[in-house]
C-alpha atoms as a PDB file:
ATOM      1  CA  UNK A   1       0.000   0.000   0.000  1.00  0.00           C
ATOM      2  CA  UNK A   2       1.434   3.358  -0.908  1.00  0.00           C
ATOM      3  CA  UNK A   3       1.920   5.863   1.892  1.00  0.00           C
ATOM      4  CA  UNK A   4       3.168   9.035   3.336  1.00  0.00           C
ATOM      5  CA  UNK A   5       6.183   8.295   5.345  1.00  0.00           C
ATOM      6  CA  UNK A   6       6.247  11.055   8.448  1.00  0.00           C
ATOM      7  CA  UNK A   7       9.336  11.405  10.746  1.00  0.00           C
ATOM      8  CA  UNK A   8       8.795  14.020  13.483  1.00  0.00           C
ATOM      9  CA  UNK A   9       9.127  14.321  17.325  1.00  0.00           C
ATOM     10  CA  UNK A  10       6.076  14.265  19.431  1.00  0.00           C
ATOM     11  CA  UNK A  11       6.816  17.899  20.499  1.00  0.00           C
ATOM     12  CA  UNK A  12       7.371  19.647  17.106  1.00  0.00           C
ATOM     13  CA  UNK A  13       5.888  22.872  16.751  1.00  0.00           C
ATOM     14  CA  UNK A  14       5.620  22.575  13.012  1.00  0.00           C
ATOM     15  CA  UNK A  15       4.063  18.900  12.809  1.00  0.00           C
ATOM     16  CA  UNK A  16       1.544  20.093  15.314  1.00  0.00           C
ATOM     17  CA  UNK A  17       0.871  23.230  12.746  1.00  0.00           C
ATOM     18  CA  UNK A  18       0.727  21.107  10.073  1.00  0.00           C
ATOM     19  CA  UNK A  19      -0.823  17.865  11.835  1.00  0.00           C
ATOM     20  CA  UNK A  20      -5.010  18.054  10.932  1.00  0.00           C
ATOM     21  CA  UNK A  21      -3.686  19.103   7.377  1.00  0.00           C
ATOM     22  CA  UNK A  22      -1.679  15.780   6.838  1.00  0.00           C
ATOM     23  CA  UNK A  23      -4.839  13.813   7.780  1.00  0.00           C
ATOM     24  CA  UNK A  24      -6.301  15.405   5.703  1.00  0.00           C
ATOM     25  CA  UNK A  25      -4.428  15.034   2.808  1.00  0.00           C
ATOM     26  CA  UNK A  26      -4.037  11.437   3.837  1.00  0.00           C
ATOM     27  CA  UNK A  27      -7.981  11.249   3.218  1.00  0.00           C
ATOM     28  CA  UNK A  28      -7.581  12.866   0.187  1.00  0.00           C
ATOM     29  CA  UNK A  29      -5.112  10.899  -1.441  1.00  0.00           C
ATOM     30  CA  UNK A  30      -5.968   7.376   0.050  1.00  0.00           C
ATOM     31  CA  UNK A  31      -2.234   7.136   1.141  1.00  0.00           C
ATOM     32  CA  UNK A  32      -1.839   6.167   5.107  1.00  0.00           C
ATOM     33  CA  UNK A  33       0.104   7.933   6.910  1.00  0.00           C
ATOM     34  CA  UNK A  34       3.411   5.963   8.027  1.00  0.00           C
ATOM     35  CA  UNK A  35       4.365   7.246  11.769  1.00  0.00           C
ATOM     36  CA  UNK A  36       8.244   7.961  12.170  1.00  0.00           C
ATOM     37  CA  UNK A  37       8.915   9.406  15.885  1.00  0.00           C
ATOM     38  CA  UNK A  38      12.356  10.211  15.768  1.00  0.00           C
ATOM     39  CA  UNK A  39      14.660  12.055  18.030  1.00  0.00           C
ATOM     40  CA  UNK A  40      14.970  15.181  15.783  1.00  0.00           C
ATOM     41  CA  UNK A  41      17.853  17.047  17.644  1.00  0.00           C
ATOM     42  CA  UNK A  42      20.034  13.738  17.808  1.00  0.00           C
ATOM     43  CA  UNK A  43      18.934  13.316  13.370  1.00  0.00           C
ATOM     44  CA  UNK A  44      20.209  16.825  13.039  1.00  0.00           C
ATOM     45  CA  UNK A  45      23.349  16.354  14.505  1.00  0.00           C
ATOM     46  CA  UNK A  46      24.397  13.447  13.073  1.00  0.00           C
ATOM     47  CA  UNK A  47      23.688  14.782   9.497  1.00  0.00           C
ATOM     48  CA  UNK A  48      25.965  17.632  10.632  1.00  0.00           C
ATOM     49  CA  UNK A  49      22.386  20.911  10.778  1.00  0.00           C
ATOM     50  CA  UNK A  50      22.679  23.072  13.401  1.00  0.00           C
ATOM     51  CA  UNK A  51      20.386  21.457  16.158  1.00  0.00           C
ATOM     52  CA  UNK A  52      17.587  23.967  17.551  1.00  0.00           C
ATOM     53  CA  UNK A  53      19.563  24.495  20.459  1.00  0.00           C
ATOM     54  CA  UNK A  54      22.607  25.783  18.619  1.00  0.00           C
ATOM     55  CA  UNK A  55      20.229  27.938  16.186  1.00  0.00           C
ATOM     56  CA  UNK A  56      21.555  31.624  17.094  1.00  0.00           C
ATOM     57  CA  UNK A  57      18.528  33.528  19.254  1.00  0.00           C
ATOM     58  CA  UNK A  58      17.184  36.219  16.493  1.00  0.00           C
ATOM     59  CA  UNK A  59      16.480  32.895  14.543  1.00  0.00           C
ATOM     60  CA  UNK A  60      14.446  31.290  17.226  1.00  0.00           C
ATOM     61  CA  UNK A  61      12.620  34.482  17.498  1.00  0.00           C
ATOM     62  CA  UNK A  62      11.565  34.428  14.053  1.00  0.00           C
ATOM     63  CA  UNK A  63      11.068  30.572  13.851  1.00  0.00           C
ATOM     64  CA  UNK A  64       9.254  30.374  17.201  1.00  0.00           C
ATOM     65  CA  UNK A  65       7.627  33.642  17.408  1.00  0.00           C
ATOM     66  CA  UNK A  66       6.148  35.245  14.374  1.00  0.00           C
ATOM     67  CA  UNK A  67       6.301  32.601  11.691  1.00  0.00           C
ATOM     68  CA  UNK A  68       4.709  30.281  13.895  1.00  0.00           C
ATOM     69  CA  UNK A  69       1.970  32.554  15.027  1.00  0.00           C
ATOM     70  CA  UNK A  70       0.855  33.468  11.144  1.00  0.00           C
ATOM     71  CA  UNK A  71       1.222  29.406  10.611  1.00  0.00           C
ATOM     72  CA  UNK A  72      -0.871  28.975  13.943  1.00  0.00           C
ATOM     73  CA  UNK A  73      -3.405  31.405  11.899  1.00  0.00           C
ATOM     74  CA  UNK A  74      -3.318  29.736   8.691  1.00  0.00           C
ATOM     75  CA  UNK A  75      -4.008  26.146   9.913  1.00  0.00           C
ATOM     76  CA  UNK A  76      -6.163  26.649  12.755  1.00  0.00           C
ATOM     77  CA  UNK A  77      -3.905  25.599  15.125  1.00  0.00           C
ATOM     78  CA  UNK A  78      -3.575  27.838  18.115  1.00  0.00           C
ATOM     79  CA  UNK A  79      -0.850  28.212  20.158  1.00  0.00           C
ATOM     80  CA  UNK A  80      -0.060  28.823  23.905  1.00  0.00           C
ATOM     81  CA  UNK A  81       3.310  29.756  23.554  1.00  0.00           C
ATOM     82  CA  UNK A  82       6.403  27.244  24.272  1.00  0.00           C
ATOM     83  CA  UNK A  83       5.190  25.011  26.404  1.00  0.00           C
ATOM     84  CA  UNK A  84       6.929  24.795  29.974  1.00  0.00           C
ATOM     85  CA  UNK A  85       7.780  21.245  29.568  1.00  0.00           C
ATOM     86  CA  UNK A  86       9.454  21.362  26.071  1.00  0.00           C
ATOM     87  CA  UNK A  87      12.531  19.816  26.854  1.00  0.00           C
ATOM     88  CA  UNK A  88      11.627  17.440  28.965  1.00  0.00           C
ATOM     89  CA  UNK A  89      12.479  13.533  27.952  1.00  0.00           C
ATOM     90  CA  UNK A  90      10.286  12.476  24.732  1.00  0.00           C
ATOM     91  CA  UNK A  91      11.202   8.553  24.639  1.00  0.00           C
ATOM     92  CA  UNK A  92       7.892   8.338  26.435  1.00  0.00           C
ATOM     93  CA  UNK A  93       5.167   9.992  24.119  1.00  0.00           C
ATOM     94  CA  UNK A  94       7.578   8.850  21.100  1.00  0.00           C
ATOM     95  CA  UNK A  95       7.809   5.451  22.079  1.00  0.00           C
ATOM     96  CA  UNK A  96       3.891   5.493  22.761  1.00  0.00           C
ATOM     97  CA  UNK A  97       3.057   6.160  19.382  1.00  0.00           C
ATOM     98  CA  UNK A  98       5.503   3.391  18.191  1.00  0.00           C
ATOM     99  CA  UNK A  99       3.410   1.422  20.534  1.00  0.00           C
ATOM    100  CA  UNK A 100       0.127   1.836  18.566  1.00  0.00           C
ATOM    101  CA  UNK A 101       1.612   1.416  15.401  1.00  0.00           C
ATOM    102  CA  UNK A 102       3.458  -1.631  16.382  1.00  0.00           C
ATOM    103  CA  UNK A 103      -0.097  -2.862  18.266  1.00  0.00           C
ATOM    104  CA  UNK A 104      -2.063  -2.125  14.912  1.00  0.00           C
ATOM    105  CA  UNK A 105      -3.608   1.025  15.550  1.00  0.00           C
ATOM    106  CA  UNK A 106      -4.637   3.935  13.469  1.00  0.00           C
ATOM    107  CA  UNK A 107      -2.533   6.354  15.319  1.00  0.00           C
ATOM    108  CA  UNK A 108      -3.347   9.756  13.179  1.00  0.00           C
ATOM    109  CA  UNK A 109      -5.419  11.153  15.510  1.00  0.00           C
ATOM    110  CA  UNK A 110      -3.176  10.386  18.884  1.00  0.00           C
ATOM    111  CA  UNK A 111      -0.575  12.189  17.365  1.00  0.00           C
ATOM    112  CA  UNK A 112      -2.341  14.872  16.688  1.00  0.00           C
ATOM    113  CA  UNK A 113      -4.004  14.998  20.093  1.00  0.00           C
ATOM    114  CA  UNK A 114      -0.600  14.727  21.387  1.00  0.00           C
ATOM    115  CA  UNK A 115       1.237  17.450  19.409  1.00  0.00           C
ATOM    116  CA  UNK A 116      -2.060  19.925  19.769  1.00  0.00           C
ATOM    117  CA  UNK A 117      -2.327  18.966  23.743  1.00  0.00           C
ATOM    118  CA  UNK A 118       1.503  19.990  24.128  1.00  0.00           C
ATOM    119  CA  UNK A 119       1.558  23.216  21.997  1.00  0.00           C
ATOM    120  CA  UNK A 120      -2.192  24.216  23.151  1.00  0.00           C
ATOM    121  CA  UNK A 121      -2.246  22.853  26.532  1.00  0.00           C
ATOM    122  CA  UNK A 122       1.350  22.939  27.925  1.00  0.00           C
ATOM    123  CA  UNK A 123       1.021  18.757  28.149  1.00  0.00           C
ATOM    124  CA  UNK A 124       3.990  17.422  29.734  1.00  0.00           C
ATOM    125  CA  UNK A 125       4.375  14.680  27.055  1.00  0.00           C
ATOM    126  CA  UNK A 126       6.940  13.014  30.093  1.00  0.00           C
ATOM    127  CA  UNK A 127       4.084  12.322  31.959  1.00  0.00           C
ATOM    128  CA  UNK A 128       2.424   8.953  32.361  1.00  0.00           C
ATOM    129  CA  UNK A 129      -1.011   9.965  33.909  1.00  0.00           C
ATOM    130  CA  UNK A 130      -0.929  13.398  31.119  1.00  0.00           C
ATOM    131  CA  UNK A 131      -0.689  10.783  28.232  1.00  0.00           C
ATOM    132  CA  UNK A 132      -2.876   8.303  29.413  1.00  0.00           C
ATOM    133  CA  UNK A 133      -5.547  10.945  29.492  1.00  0.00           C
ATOM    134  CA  UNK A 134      -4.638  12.090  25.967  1.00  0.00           C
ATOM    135  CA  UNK A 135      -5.118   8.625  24.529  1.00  0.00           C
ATOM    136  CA  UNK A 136      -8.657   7.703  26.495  1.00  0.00           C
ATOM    137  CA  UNK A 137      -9.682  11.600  24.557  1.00  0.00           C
ATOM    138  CA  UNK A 138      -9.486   9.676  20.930  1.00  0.00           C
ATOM    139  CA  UNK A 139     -10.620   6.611  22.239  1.00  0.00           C
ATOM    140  CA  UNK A 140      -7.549   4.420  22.753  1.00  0.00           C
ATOM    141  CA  UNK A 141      -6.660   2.532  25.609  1.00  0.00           C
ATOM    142  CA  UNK A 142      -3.723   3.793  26.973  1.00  0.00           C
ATOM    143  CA  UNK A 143      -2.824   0.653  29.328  1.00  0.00           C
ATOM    144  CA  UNK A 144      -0.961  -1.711  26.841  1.00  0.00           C
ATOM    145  CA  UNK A 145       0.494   1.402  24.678  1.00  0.00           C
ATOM    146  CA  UNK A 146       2.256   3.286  27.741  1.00  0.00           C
ATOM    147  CA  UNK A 147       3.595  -0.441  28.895  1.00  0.00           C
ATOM    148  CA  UNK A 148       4.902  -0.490  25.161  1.00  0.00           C
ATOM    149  CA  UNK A 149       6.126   2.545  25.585  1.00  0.00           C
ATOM    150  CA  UNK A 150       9.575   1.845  26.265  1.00  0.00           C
ATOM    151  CA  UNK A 151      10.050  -2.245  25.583  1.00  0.00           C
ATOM    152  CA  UNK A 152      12.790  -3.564  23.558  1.00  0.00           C
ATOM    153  CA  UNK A 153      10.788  -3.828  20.827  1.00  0.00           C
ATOM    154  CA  UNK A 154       9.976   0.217  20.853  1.00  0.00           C
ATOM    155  CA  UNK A 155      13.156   1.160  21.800  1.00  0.00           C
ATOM    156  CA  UNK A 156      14.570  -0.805  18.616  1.00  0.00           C
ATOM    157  CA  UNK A 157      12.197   0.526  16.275  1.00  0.00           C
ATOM    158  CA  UNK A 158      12.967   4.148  18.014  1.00  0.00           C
ATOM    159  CA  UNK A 159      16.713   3.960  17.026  1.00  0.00           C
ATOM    160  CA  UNK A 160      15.962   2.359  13.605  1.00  0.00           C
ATOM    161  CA  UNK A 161      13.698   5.624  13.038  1.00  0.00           C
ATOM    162  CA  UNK A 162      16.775   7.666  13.998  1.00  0.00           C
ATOM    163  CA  UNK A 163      18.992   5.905  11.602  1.00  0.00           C
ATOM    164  CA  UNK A 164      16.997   6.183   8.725  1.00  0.00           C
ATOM    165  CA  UNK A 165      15.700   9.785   8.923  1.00  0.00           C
ATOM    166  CA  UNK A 166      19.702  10.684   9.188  1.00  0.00           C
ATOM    167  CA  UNK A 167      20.565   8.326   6.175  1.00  0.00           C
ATOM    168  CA  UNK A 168      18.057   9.616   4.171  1.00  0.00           C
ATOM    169  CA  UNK A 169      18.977  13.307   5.345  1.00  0.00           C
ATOM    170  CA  UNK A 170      15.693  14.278   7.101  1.00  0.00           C
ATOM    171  CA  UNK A 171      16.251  18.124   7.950  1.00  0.00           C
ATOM    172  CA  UNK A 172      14.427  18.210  10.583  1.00  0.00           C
ATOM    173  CA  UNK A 173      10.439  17.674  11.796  1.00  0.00           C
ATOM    174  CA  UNK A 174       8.263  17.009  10.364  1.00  0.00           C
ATOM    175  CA  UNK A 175       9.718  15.613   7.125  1.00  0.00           C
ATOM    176  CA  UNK A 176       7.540  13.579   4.739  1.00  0.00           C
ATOM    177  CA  UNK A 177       8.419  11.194   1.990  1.00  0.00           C
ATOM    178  CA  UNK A 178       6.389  10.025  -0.601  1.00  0.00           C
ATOM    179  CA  UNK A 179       7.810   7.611  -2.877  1.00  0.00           C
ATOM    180  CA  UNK A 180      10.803   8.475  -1.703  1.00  0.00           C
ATOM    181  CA  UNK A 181      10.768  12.176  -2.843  1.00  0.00           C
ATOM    182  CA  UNK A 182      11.549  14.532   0.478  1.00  0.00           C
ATOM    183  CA  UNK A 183       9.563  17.213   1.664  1.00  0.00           C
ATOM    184  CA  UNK A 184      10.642  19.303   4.625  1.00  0.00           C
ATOM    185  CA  UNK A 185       8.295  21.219   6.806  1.00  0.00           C
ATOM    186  CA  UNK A 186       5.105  21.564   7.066  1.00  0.00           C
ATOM    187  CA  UNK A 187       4.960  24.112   4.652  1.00  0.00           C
ATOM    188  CA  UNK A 188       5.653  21.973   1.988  1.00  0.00           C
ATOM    189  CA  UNK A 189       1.995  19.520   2.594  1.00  0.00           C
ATOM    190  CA  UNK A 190       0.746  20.868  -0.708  1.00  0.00           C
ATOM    191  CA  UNK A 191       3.500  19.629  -2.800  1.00  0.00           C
ATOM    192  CA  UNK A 192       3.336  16.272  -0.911  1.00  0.00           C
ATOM    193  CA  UNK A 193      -0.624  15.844  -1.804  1.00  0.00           C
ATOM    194  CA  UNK A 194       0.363  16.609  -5.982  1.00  0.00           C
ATOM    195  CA  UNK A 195       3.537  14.164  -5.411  1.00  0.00           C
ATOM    196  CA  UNK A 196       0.755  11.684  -3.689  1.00  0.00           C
ATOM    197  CA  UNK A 197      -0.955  11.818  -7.029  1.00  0.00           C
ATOM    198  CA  UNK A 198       1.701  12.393  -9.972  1.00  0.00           C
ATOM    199  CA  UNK A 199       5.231  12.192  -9.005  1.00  0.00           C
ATOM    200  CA  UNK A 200       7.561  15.385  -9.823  1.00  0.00           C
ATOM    201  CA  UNK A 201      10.477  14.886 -12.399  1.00  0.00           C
ATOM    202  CA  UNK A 202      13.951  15.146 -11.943  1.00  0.00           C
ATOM    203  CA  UNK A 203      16.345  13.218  -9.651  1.00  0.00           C
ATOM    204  CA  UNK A 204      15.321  12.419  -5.838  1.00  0.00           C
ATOM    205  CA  UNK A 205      17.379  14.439  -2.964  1.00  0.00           C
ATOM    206  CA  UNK A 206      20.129  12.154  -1.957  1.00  0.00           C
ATOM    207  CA  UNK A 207      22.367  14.097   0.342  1.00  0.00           C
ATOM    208  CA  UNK A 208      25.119  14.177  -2.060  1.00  0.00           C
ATOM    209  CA  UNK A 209      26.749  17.332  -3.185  1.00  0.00           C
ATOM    210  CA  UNK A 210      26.599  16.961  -7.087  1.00  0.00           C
ATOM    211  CA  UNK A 211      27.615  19.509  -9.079  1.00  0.00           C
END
């Protein structure tokens, strides 16, 4: 089955923005989305970006401040400001939405519900009891996912998600691939829903510095 491949962190600002529009071009295009949770500062560093910590403060201002308030506007998405628990520990919320996957759920909408309840809500997405509640909101039972959470099993697929997003040069979150064609950022969902249905021409991104 064809899909949209989707590596992000549970805490990204920009796959929360862009999060209800995915879906929906998921329903559009009859491609599933394929969850990635990756550890996007640990991706960026071993592709050698400039993490989000080491981005120089008037670029976190614009980033964080005014582009994501008009992107807030555009999609619908409001925002609380950064969230007081933002760098807390994500191997938690991450690994719970490896657990659904890997348990054969439809996980769209507890991702969403996690990104929007962190960037709306100031979730602390290191909580147990905070995502249990999130999951029993879209109708999930959060019991065997948050004792998935962290198994082997998670943990493995966790790392593997790492790995690939930096092989295949993932810039950051949310990245999508369809078909293997890369799209960074949120911004770019359009282009992924006319790749979903006729693919662009030219040579895929590999990384490589061609000339």
């Amino acid at each position: 089955m064809a899909v949209i491949e989707y590596f992000y962190s549970a805490h990204s600002a920009y796959a929360y923005l862009g999060a209800a529009e995915l879906i929906a071009v998921s329903e559009r295009t009859g491609r599933a989305i394929e969850h990635r949770p990756m550890d996007v500062n640990l991706v960026m560093e071993t592709t050698g970006l400039a993490s989000f910590r080491e981005m120089p403060p008037i670029r976190k201002q614009y980033f964080f401040n005014r582009e994501l308030m008009r992107w807030a506007e555009i999609r619908n998405a409001p925002v609380g400001g950064r969230p007081t628990h933002h760098d807390n520990p994500l191997d938690l919320s991450n690994g719970m939405l490896i657990a659904g996957q890997q348990q054969g759920h439809n996980i769209d909408r507890l991702s969403h519900a996690i990104l929007e309840a962190h960037w709306r809500y100031d979730a602390d997405l290191a909580d147990r009891d905070t995502l249990a509640k999130i999951a029993e909101a879209v109708e999930l039972d959060p019991a065997p996912l948050l004792e998935a959470a962290l198994s082997p099993e998670v943990v493995s697929a966790y790392h593997a998600n790492n790995e690939e997003a930096a092989a295949r040069w993932a810039m950051g979150s949310p990245t999508y691939f369809v078909d293997g064609d890369m799209f960074y950022g949120q911004d770019r969902l359009d282009q992924v829903e006319r790749a979903c249905a006729k693919a662009f021409s030219g040579p895929l991104f590999d990384g490589g510095l061609k000339t």
